[in-house]
PDB file of N, CA and C in Angstrom:
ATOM      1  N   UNK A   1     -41.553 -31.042 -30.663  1.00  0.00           N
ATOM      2  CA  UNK A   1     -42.234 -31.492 -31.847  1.00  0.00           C
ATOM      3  C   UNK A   1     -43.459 -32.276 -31.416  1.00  0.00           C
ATOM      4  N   UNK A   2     -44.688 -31.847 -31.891  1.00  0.00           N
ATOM      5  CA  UNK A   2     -45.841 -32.308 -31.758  1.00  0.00           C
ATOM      6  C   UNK A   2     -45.830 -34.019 -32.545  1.00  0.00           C
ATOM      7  N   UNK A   3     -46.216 -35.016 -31.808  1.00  0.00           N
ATOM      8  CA  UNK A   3     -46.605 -36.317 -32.721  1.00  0.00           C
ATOM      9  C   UNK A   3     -48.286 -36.669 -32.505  1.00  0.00           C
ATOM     10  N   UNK A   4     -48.333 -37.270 -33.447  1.00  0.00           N
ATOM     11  CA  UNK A   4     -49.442 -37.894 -33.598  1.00  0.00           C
ATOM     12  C   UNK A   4     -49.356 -39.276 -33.873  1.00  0.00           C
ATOM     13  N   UNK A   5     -50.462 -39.798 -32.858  1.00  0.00           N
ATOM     14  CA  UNK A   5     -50.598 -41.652 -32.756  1.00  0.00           C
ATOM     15  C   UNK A   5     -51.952 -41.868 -33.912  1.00  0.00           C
ATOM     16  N   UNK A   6     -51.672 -42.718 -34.860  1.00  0.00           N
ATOM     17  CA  UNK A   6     -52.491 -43.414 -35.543  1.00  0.00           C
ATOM     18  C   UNK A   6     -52.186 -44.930 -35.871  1.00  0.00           C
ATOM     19  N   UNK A   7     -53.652 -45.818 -34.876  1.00  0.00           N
ATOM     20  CA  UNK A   7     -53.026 -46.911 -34.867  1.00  0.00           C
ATOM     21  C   UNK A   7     -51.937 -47.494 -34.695  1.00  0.00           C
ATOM     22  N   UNK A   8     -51.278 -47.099 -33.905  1.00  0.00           N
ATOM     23  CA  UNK A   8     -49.897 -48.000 -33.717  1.00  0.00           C
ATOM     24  C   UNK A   8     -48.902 -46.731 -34.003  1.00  0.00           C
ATOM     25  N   UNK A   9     -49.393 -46.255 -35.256  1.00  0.00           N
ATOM     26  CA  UNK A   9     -47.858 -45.485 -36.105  1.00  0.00           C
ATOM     27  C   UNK A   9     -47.864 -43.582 -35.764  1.00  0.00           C
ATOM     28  N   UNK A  10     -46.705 -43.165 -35.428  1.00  0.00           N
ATOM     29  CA  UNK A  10     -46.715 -42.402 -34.743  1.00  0.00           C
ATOM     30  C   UNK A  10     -45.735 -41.238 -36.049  1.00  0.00           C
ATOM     31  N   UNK A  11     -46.646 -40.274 -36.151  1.00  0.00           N
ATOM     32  CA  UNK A  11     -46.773 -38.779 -37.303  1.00  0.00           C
ATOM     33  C   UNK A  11     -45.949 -37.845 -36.691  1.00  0.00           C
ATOM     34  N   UNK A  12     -44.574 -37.115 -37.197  1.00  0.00           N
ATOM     35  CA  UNK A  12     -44.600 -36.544 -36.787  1.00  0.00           C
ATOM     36  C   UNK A  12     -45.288 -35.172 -37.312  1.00  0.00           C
ATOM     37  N   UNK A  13     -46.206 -34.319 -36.608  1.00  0.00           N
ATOM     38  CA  UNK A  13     -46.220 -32.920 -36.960  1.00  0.00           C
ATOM     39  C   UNK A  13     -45.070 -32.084 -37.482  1.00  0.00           C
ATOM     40  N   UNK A  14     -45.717 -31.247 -38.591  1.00  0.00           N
ATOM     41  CA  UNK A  14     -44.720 -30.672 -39.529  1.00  0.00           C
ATOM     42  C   UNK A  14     -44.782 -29.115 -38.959  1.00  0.00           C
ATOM     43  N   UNK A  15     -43.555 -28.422 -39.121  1.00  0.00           N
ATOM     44  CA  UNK A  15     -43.642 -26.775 -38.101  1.00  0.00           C
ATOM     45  C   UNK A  15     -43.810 -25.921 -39.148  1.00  0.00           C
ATOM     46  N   UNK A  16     -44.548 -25.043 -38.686  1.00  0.00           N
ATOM     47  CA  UNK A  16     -44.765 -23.734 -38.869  1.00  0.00           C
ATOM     48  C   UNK A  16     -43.527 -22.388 -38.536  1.00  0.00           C
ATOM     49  N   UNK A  17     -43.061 -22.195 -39.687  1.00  0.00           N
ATOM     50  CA  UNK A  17     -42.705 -20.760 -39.616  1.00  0.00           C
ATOM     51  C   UNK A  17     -43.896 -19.435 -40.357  1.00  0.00           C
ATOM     52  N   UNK A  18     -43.827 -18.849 -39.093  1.00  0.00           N
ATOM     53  CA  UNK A  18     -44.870 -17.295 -39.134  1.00  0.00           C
ATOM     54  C   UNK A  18     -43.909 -16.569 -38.588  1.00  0.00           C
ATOM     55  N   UNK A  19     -43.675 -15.278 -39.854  1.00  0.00           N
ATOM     56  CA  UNK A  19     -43.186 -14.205 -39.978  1.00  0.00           C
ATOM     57  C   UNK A  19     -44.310 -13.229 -39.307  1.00  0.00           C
ATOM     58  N   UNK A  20     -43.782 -12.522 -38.261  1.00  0.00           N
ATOM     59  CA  UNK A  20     -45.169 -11.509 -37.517  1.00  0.00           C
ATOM     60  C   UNK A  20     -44.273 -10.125 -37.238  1.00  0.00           C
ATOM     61  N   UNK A  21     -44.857  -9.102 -37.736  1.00  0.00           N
ATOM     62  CA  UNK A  21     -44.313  -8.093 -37.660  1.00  0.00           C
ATOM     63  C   UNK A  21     -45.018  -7.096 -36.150  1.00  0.00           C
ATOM     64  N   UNK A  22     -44.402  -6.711 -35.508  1.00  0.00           N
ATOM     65  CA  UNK A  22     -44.835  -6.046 -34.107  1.00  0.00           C
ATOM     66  C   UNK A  22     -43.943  -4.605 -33.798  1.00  0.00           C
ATOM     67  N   UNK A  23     -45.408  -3.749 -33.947  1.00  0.00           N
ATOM     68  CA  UNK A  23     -45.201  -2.451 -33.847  1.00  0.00           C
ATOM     69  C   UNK A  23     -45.343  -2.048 -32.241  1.00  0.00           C
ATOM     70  N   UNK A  24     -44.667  -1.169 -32.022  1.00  0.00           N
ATOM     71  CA  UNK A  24     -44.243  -0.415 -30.618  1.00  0.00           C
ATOM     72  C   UNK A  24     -45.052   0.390 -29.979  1.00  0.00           C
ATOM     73  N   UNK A  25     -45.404   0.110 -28.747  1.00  0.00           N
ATOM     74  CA  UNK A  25     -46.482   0.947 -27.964  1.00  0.00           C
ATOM     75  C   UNK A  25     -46.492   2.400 -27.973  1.00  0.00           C
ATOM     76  N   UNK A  26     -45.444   2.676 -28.514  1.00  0.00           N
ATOM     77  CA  UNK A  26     -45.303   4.155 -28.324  1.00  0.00           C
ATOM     78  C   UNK A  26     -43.823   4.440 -29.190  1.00  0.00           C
ATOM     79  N   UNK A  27     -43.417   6.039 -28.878  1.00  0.00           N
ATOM     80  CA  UNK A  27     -42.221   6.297 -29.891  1.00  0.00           C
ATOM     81  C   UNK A  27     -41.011   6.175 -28.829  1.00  0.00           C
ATOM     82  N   UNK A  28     -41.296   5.957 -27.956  1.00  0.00           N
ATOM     83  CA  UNK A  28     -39.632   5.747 -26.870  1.00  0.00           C
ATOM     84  C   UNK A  28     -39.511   4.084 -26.934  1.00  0.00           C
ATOM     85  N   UNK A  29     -40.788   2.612 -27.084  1.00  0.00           N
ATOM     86  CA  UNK A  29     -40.201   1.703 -26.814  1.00  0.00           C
ATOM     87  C   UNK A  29     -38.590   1.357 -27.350  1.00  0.00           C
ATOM     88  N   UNK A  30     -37.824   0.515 -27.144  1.00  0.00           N
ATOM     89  CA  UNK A  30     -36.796  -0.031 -27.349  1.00  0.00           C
ATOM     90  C   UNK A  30     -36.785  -1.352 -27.858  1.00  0.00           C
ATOM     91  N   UNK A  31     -36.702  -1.219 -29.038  1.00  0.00           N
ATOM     92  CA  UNK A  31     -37.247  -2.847 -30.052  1.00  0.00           C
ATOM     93  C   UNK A  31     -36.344  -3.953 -30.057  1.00  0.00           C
ATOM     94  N   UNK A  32     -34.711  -3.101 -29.222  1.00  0.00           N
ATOM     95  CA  UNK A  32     -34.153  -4.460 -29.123  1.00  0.00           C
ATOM     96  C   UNK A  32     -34.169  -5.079 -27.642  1.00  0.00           C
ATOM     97  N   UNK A  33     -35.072  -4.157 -26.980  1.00  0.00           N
ATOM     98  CA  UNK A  33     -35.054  -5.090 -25.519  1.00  0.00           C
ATOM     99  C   UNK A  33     -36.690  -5.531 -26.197  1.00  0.00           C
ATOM    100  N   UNK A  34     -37.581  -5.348 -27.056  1.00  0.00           N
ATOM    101  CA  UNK A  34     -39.129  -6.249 -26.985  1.00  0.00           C
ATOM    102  C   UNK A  34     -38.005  -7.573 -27.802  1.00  0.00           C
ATOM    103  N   UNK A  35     -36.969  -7.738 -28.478  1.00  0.00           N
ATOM    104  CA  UNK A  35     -36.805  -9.203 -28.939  1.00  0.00           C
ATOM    105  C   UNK A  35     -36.382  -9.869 -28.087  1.00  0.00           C
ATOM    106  N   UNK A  36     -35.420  -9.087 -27.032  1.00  0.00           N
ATOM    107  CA  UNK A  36     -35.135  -9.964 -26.039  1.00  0.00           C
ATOM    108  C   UNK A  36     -36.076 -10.717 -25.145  1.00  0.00           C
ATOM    109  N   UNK A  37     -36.644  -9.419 -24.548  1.00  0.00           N
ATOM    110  CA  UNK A  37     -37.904 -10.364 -24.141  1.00  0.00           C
ATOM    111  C   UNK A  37     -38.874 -11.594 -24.622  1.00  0.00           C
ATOM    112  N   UNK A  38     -38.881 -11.180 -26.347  1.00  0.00           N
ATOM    113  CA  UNK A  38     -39.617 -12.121 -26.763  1.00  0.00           C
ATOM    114  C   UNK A  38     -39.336 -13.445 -26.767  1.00  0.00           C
ATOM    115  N   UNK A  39     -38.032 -13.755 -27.095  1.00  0.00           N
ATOM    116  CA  UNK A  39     -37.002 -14.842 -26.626  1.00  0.00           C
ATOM    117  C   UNK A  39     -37.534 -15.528 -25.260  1.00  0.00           C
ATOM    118  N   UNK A  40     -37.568 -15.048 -24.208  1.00  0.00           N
ATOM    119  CA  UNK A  40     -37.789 -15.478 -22.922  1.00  0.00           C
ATOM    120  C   UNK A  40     -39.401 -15.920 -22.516  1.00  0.00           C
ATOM    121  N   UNK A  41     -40.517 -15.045 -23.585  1.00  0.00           N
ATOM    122  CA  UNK A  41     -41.976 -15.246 -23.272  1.00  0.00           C
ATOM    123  C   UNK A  41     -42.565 -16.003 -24.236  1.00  0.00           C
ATOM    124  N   UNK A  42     -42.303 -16.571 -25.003  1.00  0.00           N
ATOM    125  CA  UNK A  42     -42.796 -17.447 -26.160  1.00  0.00           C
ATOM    126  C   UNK A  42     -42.918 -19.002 -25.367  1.00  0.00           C
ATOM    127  N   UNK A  43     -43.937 -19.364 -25.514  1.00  0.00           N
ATOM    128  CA  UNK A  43     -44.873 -20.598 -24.891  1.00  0.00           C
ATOM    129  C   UNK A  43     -43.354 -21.426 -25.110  1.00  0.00           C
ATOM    130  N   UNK A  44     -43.819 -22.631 -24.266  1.00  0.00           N
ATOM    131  CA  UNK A  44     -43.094 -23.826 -25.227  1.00  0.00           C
ATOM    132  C   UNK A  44     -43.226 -24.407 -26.068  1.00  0.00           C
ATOM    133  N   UNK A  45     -41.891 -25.000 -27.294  1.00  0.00           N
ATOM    134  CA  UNK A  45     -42.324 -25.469 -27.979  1.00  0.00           C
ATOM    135  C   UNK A  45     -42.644 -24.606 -29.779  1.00  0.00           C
ATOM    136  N   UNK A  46     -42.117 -23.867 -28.809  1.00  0.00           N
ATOM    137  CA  UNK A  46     -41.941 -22.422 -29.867  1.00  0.00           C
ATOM    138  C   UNK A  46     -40.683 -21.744 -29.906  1.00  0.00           C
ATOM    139  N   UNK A  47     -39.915 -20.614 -30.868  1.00  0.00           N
ATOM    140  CA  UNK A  47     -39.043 -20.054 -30.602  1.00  0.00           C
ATOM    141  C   UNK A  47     -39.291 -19.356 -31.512  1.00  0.00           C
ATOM    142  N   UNK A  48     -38.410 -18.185 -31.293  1.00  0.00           N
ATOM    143  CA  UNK A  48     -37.824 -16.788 -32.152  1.00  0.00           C
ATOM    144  C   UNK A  48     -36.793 -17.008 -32.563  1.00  0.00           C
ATOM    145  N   UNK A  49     -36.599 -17.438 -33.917  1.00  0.00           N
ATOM    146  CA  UNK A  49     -35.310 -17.970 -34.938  1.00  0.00           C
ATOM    147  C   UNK A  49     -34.499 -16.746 -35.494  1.00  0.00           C
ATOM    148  N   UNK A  50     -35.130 -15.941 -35.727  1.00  0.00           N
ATOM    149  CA  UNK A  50     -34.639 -14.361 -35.963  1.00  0.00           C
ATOM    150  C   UNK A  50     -35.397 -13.538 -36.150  1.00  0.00           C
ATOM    151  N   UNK A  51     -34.777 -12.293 -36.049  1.00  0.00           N
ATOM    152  CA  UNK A  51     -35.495 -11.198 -36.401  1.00  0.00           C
ATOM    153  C   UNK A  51     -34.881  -9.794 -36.926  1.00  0.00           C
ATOM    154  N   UNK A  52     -35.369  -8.676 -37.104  1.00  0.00           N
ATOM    155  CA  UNK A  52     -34.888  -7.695 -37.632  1.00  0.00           C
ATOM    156  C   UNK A  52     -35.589  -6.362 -37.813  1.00  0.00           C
ATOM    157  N   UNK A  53     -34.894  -5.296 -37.409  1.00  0.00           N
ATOM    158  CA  UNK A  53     -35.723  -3.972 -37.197  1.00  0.00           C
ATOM    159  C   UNK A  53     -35.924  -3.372 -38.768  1.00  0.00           C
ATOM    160  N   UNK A  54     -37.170  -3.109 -39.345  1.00  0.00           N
ATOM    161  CA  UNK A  54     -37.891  -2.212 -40.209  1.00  0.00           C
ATOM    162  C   UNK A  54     -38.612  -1.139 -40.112  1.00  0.00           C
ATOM    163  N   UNK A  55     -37.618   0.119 -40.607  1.00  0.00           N
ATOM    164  CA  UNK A  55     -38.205   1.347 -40.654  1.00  0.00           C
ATOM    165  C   UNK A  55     -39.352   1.583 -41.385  1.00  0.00           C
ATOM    166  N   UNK A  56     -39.886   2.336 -40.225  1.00  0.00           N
ATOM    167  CA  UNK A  56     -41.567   2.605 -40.217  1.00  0.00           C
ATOM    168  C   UNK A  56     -42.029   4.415 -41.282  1.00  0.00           C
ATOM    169  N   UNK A  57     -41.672   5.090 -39.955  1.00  0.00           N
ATOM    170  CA  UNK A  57     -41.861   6.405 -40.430  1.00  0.00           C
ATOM    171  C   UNK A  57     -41.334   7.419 -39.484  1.00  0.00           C
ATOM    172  N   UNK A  58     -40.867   8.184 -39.420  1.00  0.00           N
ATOM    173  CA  UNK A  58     -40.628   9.782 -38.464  1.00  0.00           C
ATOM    174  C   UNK A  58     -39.861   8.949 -37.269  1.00  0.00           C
ATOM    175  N   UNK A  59     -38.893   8.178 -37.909  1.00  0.00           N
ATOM    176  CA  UNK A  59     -38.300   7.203 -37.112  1.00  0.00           C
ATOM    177  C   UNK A  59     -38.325   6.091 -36.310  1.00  0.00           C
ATOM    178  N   UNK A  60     -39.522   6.066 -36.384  1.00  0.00           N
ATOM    179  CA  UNK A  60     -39.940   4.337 -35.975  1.00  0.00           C
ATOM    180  C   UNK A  60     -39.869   3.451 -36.274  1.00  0.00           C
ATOM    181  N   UNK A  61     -39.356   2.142 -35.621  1.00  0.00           N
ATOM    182  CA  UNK A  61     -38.946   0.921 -36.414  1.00  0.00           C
ATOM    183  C   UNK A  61     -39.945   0.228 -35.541  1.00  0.00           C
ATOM    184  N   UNK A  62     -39.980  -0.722 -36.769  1.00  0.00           N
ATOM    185  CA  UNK A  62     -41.029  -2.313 -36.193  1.00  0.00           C
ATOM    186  C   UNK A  62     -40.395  -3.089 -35.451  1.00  0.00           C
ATOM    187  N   UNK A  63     -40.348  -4.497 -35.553  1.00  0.00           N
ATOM    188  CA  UNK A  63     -39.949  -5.329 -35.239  1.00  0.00           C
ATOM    189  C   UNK A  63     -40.383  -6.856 -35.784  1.00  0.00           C
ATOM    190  N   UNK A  64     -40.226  -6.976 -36.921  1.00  0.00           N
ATOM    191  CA  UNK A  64     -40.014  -8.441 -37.742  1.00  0.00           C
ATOM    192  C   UNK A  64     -39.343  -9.908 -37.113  1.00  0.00           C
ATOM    193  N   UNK A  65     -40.310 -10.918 -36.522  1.00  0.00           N
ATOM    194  CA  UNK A  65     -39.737 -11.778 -36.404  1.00  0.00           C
ATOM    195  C   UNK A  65     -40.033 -13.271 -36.927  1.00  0.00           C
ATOM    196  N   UNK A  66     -39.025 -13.807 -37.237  1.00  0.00           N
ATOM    197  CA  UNK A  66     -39.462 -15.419 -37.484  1.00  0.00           C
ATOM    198  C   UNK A  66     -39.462 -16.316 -36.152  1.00  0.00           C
ATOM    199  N   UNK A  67     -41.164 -16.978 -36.198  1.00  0.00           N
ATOM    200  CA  UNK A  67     -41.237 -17.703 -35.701  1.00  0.00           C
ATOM    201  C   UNK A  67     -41.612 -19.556 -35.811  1.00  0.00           C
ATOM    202  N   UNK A  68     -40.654 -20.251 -34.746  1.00  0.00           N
ATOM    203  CA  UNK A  68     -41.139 -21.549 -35.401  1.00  0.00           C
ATOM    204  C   UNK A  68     -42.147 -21.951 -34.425  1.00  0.00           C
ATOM    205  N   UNK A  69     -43.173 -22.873 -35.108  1.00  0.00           N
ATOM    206  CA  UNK A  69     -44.718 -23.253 -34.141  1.00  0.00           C
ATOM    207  C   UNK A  69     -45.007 -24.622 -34.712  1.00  0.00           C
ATOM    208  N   UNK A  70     -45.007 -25.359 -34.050  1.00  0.00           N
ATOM    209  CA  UNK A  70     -45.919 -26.680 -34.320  1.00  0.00           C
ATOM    210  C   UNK A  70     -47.061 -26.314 -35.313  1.00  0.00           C
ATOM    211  N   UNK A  71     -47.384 -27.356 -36.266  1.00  0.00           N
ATOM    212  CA  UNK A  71     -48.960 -27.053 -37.134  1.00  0.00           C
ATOM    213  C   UNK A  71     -50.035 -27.852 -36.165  1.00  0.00           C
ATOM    214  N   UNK A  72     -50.380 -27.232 -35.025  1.00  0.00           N
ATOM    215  CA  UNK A  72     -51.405 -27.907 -34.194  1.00  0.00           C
ATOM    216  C   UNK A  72     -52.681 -26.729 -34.106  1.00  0.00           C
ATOM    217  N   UNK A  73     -53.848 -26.991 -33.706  1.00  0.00           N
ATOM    218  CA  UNK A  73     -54.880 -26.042 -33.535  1.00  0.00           C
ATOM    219  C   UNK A  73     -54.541 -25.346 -32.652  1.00  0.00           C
ATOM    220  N   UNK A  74     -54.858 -24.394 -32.166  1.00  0.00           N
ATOM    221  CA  UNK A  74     -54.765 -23.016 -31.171  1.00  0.00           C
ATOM    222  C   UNK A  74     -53.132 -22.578 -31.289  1.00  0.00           C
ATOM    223  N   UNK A  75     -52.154 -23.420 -31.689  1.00  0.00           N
ATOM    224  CA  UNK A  75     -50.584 -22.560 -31.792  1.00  0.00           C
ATOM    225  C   UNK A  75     -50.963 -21.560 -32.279  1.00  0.00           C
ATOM    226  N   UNK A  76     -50.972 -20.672 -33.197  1.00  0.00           N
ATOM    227  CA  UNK A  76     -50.773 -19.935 -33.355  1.00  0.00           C
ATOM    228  C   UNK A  76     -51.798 -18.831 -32.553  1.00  0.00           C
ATOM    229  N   UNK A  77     -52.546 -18.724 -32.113  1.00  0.00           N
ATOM    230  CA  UNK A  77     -53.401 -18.155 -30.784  1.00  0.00           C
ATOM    231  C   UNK A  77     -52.159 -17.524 -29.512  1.00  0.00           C
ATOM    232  N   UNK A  78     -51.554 -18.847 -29.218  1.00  0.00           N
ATOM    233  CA  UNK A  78     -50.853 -18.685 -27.953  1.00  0.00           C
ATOM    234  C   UNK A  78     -49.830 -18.370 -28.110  1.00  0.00           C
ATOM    235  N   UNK A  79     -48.948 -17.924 -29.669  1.00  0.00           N
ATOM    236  CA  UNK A  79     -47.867 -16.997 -30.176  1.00  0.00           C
ATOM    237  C   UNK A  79     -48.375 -15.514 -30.109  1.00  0.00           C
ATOM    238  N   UNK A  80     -49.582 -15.516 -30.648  1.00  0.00           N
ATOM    239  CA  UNK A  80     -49.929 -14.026 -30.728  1.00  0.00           C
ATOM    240  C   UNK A  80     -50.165 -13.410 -29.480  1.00  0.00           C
ATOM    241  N   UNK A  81     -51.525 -14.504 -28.134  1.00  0.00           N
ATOM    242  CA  UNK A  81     -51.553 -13.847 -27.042  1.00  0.00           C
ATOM    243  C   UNK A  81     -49.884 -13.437 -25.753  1.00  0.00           C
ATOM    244  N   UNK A  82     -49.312 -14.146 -26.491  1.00  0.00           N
ATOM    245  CA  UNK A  82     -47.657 -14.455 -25.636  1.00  0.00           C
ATOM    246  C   UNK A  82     -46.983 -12.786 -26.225  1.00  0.00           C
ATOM    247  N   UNK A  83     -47.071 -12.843 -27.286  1.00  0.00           N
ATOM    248  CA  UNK A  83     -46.676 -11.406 -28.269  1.00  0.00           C
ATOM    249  C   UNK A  83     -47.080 -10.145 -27.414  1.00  0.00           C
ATOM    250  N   UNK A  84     -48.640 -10.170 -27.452  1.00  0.00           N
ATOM    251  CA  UNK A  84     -49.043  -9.116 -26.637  1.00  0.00           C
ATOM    252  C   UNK A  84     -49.158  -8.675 -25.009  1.00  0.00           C
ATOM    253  N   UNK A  85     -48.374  -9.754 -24.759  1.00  0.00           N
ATOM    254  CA  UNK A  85     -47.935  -9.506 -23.249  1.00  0.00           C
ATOM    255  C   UNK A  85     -46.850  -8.917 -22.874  1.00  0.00           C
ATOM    256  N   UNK A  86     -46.203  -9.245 -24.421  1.00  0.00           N
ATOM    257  CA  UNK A  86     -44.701  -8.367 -24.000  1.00  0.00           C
ATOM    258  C   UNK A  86     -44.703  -6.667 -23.476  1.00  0.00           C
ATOM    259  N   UNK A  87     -43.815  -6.445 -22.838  1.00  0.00           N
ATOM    260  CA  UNK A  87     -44.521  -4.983 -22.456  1.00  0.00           C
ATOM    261  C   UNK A  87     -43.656  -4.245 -23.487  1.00  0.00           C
ATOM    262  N   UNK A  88     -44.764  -2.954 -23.763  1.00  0.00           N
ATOM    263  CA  UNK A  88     -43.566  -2.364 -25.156  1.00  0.00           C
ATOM    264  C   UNK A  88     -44.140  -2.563 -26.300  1.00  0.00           C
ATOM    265  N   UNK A  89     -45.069  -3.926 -26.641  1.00  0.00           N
ATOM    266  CA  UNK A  89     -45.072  -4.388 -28.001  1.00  0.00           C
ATOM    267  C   UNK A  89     -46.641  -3.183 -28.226  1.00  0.00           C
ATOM    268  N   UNK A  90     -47.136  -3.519 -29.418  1.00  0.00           N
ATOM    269  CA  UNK A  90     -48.456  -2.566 -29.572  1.00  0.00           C
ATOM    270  C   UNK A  90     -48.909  -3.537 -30.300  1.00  0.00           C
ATOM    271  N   UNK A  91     -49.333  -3.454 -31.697  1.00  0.00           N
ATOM    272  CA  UNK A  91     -50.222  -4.090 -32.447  1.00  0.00           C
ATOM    273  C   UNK A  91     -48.988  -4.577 -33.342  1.00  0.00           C
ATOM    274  N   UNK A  92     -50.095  -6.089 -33.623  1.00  0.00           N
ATOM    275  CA  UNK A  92     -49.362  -7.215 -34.461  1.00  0.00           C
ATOM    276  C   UNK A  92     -49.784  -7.349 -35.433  1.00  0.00           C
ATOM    277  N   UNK A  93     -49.003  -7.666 -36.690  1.00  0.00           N
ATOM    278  CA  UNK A  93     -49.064  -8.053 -37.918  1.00  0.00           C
ATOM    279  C   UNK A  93     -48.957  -9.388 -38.514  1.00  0.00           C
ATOM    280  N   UNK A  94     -49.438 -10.338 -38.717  1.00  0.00           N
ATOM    281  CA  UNK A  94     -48.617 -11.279 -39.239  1.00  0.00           C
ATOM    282  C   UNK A  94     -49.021 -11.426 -40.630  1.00  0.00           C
ATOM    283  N   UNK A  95     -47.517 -11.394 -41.017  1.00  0.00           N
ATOM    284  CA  UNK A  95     -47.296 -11.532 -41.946  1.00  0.00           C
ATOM    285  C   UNK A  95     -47.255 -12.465 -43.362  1.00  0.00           C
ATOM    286  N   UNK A  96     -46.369 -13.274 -42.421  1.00  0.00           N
ATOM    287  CA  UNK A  96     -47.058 -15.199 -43.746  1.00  0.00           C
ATOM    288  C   UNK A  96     -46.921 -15.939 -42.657  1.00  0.00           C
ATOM    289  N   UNK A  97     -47.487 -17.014 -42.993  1.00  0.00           N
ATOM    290  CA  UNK A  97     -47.214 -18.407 -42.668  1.00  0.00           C
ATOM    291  C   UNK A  97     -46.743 -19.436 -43.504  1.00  0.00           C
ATOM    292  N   UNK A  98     -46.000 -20.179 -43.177  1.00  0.00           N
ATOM    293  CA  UNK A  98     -45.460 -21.377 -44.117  1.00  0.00           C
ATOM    294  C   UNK A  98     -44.431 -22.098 -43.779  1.00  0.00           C
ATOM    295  N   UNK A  99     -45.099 -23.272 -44.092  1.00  0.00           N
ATOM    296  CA  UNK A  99     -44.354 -24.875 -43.070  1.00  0.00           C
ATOM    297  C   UNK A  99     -42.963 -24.773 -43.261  1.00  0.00           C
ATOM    298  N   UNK A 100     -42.361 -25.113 -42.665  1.00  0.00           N
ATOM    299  CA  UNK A 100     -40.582 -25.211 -42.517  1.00  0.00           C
ATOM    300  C   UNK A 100     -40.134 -26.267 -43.460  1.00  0.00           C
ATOM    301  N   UNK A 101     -39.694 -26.032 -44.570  1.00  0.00           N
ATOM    302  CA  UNK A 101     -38.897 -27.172 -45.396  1.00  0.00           C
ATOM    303  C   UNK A 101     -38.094 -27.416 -45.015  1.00  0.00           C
ATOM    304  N   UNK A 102     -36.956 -26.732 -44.398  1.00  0.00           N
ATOM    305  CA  UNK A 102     -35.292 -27.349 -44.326  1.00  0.00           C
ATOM    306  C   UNK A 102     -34.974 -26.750 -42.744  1.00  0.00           C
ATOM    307  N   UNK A 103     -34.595 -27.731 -42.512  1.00  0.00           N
ATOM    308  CA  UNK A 103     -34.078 -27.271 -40.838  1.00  0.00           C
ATOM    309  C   UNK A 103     -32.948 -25.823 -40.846  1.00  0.00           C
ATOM    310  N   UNK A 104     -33.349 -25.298 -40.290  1.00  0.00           N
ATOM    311  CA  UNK A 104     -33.185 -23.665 -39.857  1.00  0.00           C
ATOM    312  C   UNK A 104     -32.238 -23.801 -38.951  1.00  0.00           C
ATOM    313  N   UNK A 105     -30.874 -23.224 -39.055  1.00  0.00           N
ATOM    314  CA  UNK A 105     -30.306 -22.754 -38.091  1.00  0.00           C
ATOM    315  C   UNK A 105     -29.903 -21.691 -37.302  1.00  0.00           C
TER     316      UNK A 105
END
């Protein structure tokens, strides 16, 4: 959790959940080894809370995930460039953004 010092009194930063949908490099990837991975390559300070496969077309599924992110400048930059490193993944979607009301389990 990101804080912030003002004068003395210390903020905490409020998180970001971004729903990002990530389509497959091709028609053989395997979408449940890109979540695994994704699990393991996500910066710190970040995580993959869940996710879930959505059929595409002529049998292709996406890959839908919730993510939680600090509300700081460049987070969400270093979710997306972390995304596209995964090997497997293709082009990203994101979907919404919106601050975390209730702690997520």
């Amino acid at each position: 959790m990101c804080r912030l010092w003002i004068r003395g009194a210390v903020i905490k930063m409020a998180r970001l959940v971004a729903r990002i949908k990530i389509l497959p490099a091709d028609s053989e990837t395997d979408m449940d080894a890109i979540a695994k991975s994704l699990k393991s390559h996500v910066p710190e300070g970040m995580e993959l809370k869940a996710h879930a496969k959505e059929p595409m077309a002529f049998g292709l599924n996406a890959l839908v995930g919730d993510f939680l992110l600090d509300d700081a400048e460049g987070e969400m930059e270093k979710l997306e460039e972390s995304i596209k490193k995964v090997e497997g993944a293709g082009e990203i979607q994101v979907i919404t953004i919106s601050r975390q009301s209730v702690k997520m389990k």
